[in-house]
Protein backbone atom coordinates (compact mmCIF):
# COMPACT_ATOMS: atom_id res chain seq x y z
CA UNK A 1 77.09 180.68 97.45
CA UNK A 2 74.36 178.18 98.78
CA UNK A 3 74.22 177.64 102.51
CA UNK A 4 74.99 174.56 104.19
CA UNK A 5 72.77 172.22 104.12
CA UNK A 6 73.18 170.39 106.88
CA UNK A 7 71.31 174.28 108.13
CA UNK A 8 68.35 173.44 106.18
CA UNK A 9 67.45 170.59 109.48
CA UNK A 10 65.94 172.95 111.33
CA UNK A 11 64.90 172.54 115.03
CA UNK A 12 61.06 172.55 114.25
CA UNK A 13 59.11 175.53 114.59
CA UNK A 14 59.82 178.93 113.20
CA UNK A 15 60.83 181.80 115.40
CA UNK A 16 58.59 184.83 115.05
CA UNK A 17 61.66 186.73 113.87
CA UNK A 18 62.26 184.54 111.08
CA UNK A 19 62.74 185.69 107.48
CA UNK A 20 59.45 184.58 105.40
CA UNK A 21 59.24 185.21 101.88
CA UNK A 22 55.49 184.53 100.55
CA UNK A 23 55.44 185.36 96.91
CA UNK A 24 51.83 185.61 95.86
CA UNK A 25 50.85 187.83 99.04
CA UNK A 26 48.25 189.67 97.51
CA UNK A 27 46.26 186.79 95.99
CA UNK A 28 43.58 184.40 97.74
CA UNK A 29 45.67 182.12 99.52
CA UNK A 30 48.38 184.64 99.80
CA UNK A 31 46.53 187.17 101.58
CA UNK A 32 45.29 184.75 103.65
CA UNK A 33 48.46 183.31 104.87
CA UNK A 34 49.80 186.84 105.29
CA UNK A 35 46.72 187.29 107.81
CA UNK A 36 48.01 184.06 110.06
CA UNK A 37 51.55 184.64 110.19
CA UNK A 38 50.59 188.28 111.48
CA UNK A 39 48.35 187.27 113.76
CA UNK A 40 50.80 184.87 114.99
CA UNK A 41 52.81 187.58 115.88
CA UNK A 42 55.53 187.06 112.87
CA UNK A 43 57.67 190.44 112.55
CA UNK A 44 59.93 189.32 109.69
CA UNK A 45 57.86 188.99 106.05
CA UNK A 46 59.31 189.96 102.76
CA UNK A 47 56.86 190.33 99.95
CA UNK A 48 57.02 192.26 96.57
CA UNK A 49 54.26 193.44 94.39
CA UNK A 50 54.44 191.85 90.58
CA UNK A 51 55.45 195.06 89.74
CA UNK A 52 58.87 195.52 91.96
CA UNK A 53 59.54 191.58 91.66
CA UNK A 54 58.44 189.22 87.49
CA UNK A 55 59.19 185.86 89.25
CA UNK A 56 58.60 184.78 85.50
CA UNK A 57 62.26 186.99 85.12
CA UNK A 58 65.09 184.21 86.02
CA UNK A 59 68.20 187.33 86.88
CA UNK A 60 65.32 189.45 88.87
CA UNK A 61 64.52 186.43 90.96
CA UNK A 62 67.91 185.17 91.57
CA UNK A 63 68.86 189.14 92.25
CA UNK A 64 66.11 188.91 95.09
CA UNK A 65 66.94 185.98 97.15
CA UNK A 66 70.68 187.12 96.50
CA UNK A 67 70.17 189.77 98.94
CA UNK A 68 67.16 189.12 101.01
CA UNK A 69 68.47 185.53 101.74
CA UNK A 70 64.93 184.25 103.24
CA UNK A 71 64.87 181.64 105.65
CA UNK A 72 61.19 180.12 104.94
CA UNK A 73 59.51 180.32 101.66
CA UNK A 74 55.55 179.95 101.28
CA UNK A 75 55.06 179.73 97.13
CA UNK A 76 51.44 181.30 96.14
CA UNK A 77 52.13 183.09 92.94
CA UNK A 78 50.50 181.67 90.22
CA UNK A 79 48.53 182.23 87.07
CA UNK A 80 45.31 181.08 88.14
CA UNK A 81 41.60 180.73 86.92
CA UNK A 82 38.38 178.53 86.01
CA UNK A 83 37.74 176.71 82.88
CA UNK A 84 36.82 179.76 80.42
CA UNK A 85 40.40 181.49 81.78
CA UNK A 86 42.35 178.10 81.26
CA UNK A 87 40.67 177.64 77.61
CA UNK A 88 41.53 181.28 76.69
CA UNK A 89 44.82 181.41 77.94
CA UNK A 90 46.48 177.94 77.77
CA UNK A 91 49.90 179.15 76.59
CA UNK A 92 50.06 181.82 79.51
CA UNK A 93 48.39 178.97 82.32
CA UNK A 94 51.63 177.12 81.13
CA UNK A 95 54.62 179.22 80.85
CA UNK A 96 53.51 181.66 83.71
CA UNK A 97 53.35 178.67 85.99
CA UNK A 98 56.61 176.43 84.96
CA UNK A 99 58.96 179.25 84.97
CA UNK A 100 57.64 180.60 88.93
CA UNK A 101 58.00 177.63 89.86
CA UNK A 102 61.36 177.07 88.38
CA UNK A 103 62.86 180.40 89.37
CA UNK A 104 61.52 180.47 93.17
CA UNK A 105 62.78 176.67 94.00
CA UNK A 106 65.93 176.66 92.74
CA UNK A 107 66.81 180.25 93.88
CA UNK A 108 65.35 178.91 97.12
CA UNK A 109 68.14 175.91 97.60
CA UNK A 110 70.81 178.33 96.06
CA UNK A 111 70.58 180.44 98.96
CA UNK A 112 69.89 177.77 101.80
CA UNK A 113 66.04 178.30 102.68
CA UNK A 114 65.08 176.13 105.69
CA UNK A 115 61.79 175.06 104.58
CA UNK A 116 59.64 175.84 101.51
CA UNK A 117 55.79 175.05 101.24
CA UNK A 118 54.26 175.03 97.42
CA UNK A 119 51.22 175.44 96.76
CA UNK A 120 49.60 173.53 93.70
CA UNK A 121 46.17 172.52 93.18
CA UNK A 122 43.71 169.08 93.24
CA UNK A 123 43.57 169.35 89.61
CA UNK A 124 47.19 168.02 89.56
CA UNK A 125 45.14 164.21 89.99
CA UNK A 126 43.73 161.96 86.77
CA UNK A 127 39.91 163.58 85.83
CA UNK A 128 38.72 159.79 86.17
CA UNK A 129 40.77 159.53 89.90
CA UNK A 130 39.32 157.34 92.49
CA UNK A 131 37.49 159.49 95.38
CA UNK A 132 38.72 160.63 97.37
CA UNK A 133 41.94 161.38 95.63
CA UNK A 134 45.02 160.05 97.40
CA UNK A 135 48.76 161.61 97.36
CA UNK A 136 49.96 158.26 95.80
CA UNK A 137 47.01 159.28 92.86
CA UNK A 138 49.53 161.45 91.55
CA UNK A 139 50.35 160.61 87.79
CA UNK A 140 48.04 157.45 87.60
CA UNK A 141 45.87 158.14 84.69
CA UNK A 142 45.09 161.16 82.13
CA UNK A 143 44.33 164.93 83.05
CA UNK A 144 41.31 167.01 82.91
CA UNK A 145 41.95 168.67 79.64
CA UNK A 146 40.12 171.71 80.54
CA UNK A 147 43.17 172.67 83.05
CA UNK A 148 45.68 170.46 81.97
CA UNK A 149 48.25 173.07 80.67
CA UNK A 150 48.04 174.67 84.39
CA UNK A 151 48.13 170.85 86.02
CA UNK A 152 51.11 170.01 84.37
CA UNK A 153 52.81 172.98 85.37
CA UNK A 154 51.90 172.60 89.38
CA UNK A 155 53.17 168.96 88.35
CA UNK A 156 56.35 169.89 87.37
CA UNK A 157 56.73 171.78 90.67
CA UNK A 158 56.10 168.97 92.91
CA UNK A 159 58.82 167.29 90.90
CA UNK A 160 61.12 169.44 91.68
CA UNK A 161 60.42 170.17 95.42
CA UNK A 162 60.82 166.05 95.34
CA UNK A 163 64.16 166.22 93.35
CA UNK A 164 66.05 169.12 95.14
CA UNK A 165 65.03 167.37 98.77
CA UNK A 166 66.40 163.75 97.17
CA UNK A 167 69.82 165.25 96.07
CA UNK A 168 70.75 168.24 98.16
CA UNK A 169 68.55 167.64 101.45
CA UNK A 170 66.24 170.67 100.83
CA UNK A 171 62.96 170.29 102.52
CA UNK A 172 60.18 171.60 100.51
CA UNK A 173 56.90 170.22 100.81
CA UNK A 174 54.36 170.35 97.87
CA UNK A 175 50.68 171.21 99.60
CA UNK A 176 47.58 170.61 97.12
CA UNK A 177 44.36 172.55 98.21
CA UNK A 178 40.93 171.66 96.94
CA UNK A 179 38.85 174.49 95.70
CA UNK A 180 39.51 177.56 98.09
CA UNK A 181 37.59 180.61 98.29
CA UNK A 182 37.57 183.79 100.71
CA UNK A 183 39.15 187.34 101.12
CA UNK A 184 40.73 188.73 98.09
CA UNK A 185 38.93 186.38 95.92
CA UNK A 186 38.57 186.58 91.92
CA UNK A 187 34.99 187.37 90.93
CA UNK A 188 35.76 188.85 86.83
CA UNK A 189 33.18 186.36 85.35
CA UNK A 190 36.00 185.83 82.79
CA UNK A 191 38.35 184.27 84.91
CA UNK A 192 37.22 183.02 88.05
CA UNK A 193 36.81 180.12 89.93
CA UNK A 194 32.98 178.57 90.36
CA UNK A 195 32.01 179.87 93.94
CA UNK A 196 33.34 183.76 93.39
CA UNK A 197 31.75 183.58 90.24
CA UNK A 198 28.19 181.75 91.87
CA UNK A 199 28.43 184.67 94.30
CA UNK A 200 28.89 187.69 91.99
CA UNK A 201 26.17 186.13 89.28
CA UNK A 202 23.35 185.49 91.67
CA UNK A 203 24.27 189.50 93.67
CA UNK A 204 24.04 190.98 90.13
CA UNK A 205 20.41 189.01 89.21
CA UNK A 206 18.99 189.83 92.75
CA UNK A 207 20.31 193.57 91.95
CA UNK A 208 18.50 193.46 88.65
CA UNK A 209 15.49 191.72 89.68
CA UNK A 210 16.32 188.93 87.19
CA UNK A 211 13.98 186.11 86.62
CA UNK A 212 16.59 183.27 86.53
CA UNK A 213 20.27 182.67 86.36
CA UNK A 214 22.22 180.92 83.49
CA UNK A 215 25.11 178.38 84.78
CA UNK A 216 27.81 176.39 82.89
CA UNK A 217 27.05 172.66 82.97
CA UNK A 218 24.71 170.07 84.18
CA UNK A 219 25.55 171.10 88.08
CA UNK A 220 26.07 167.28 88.60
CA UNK A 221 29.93 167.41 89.11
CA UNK A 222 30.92 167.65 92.52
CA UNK A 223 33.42 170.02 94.15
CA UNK A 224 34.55 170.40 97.75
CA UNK A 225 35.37 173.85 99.18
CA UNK A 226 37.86 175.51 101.71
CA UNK A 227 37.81 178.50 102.86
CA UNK A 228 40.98 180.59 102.78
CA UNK A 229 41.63 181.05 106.37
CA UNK A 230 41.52 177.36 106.78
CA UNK A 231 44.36 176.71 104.06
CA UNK A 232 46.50 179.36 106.00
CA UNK A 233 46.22 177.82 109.38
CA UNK A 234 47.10 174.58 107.66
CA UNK A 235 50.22 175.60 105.78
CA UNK A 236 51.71 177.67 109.11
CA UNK A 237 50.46 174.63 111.03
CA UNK A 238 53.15 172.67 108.34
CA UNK A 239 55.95 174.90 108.41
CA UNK A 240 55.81 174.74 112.36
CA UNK A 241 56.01 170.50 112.25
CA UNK A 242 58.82 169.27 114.99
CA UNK A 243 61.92 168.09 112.43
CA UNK A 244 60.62 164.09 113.03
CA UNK A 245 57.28 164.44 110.98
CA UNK A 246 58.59 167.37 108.62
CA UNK A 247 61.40 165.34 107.71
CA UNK A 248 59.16 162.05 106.91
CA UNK A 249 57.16 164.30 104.75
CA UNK A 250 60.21 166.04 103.19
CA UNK A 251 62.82 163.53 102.90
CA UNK A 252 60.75 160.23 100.75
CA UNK A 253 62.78 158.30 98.34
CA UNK A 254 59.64 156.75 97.18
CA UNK A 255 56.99 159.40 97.84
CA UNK A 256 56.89 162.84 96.31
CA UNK A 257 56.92 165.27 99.43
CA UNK A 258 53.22 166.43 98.85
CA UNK A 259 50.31 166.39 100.91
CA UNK A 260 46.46 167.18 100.16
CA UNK A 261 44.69 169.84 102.41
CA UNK A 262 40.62 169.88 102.06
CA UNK A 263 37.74 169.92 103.67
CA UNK A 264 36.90 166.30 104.07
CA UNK A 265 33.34 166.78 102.38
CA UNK A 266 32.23 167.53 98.75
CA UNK A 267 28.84 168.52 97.35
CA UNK A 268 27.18 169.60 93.52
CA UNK A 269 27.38 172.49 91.70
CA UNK A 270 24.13 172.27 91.73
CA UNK A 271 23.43 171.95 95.80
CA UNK A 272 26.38 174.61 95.64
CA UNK A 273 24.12 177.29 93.84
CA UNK A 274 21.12 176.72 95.74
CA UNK A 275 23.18 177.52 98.68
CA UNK A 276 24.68 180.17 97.45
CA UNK A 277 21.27 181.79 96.18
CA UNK A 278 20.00 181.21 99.83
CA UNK A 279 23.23 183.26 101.25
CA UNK A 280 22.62 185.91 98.77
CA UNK A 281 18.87 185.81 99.08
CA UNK A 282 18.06 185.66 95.31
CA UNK A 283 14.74 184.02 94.49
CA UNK A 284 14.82 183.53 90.49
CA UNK A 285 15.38 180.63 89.34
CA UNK A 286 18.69 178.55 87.86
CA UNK A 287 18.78 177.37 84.48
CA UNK A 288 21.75 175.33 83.45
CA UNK A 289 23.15 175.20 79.83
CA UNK A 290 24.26 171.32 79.22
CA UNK A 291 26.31 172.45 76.01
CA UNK A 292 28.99 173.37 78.62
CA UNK A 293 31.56 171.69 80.27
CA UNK A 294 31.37 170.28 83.58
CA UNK A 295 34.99 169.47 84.10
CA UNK A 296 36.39 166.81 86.30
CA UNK A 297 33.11 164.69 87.54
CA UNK A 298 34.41 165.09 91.01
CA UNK A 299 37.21 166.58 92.92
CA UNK A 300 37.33 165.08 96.62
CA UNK A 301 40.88 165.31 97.92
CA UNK A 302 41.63 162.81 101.09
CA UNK A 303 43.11 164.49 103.93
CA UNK A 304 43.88 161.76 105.90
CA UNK A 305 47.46 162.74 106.40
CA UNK A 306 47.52 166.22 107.46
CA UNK A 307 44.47 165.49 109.55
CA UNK A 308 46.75 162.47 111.33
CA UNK A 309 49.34 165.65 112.25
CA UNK A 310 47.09 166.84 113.75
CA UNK A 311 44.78 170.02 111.96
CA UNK A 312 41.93 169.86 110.62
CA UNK A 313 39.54 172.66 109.45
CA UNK A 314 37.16 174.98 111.52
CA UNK A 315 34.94 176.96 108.77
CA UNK A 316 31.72 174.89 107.30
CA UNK A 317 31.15 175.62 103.94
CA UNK A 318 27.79 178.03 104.48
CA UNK A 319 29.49 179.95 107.07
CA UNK A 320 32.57 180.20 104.46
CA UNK A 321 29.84 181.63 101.57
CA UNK A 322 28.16 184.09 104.16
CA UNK A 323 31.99 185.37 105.36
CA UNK A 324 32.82 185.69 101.34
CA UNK A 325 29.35 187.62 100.64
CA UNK A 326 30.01 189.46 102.95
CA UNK A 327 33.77 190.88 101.82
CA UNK A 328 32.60 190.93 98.29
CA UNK A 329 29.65 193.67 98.98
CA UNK A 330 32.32 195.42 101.22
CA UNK A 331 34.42 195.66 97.59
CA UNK A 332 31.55 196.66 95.95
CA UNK A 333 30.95 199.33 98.29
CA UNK A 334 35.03 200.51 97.61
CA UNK A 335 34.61 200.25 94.34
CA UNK A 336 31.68 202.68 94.02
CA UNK A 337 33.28 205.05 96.35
C-alpha cells in the first residue's frame, strides 16, 4: 500500500534520522554522497551491495522497499563507462540502465518516498547542442551515437521522475552531472571515463620510462570536469531545498523536473592531458591517433539554476586531478599489498 501523498510535501530539510536509501553507494558519485551525508551527521542510510540487492530484478526490488520503506532516495546505480565500454556493450548500457531506473522509481512512489534525486548524465543533450547546454536542451536534436544506448536510458528516467510527480504528486528531481571524477573512480582502460583513464595511462608511462603516450582522438573536443565531492554537496544541498523552491523544481507541468550540476568552465582533451601529465610528472610526449573518435565536440552544461539556489562548487579542476592522483597511487599501493 502506497503512502499518502499528500506526506510526500515535506517540510524542507531532512532530519538526520531520516531513512536514505542511495543505491549505487559504492560507485563514484555514490561513495561520494555517502561521504556528505555522514559527515553531515546522517545516522539513518540503507545501502545494499549488487550482490544482496539486482535492482535489474523487478520482485527483489519491490521486496526491498516493501520492508525498508525509505523516506529519501538518492539513485546512483548505473551501468556506466567511456566510449570503448558503450561500443562494446550497447545492449547491456541499455537494458542495465532502463530497468534500474524503472524498478527504483516506481517502487519509490509505491511506498511513499518523500523526495528522490536521479542521477543521469550531460550526455542525455543533442551532440550538436548549443553551449552551454540548457535544461530546456533536452530532446532538441539527435544523440551522440557513441553513448546513445546509455542516453536514452537516463532519458527515459527523467521521463518518468516528470510523469510520476505530474500524476501522483511525487517529487523526484532528475540531476545531470557533467563529467565527474574522484574517490572510487574507474581506471580499467577498457571501460573508463577520459580523466581516470588520462591518470592511470600517463602513471603507467612515467613507471615505464615511456617515450610518449598514445590518446584516442584529435584532443580538440572539449569536456568540463567535477569533482565528486562537489556533486555530493550539490545533491544533499537539493534534497535539503525549503518545500517553495523544491516544489517549483518538482512539480512543472511544462518543464521536466531536471536540473544540470557542473562546473561552470570547460577545457580540451588536449589542455586536459597536459595537465594531467604535469600532476603526474610524466615528461614523454602525447601522440594522438585521429582514426578515433572524439565524441560530442563539446559538453558544457549551464548551471545557472542550481547556482541561483544558491551552491556552487569549491574544487578547481587541478586541485581535483592532484586529490584523484593521489587516491589512485593509494589503490595501487592496496593492490600490491
Amino acid at each position: 500500500m502506497r503512502n499518502n501523498p499528500e506526506k510526500l510535501w515535506g517540510a524542507g530539510g531532512m532530519p538526520k534520522d531520516a531513512r536514505i536509501y542511495v543505491p549505487g553507494h559504492g560507485g563514484l558519485a555514490g561513495s561520494a554522497i555517502m561521504r556528505r551525508l555522514q559527515a553531515e551527521g546522517y545516522t539513518n542510510i540503507v545501502v545494499r551491495r549488487h550482490d544482496e540487492l539486482d535492482l535489474t530484478r523487478s520482485a527483489e526490488t519491490e521486496a526491498f522497499f516493501e520492508k525498508e520503506r525509505p523516506e529519501y532516495v538518492i539513485v546512483c546505480a548505473a551501468k556506466v563507462g567511456g566510449i570503448l565500454a558503450n561500443a562494446a556493450y550497447p545492449a547491456e548500457f541499455i537494458y542495465e540502465n532502463l530497468t534500474i531506473s524503472a524498478n527504483v522509481i516506481h517502487n519509490a512512489w509505491r511506498v511513499g518516498v518523500k523526495r528522490l534525486i536521479y542521477l543521469g548524465s550531460s550526455c542525455i543533450y543533442p551532440r550538436e547542442c548549443p553551449q552551454p547546454m540548457k535544461e530546456e536542451h533536452l530532446l532538441s536534436g539527435p544523440l551522440e551515437p557513441t553513448n546513445r544506448p546509455y542516453a536514452l536510458a537516463k532519458i527515459a528516467g527523467i521521463e518518468m521522475c516528470w510523469s510520476y510527480n505530474r500524476q501522483y504528486g511525487a517529487q523526484f528531481l532528475a540531476v545531470m552531472p557533467t563529467n565527474m571524477f574522484g574517490p572510487g573512480d574507474n581506471y580499467d582502460l577498457r571501460t573508463s571515463h577520459v580523466l581516470p583513464a588520462l591518470i592511470r595511462k600517463m602513471h603507467e608511462a612515467k613507471a615505464g620510462s615511456k617515450p610518449a603516450v598514445a590518446l584516442w582522438g584529435t584532443g580538440r573536443a572539449r569536456r568540463e570536469f567535477l569533482y565528486s565531492d562537489d556533486l555530493a554537496s550539490a545533491v544533499v544541498f537539493l534534497l535539503n531545498l525549503s518545500d517553495e523552491p523544491y516544489r517549483e523544481l518538482a512539480s512543472s507541468e511544462t518543464r521536466p523536473p531536471l536540473i544540470n550540476i557542473g562546473f561552470g568552465k570547460d577545457m580540451t582533451i588536449r589542455e586536459l592531458a597536459e595537465m594531467v601529465r604535469e600532476v603526474v610528472g610524466y615528461q614523454g610526449a602525447i601522440e594522438w591517433d585521429a582514426s578515433k573518435p572524439d565524441g560530442m565536440p563539446q559538453k558544457l552544461m549551464d548551471s545557472r539554476l542550481i547556482n541561483s539556489l544558491g551552491w556552487a562548487p569549491r574544487i578547481s579542476l587541478r586541485e581535483g586531478i592532484r586529490k584523484a592522483y593521489g587516491h589512485f597511487l593509494e589503490e595501487m599501493r592496496t593492490a600490491q599489498g
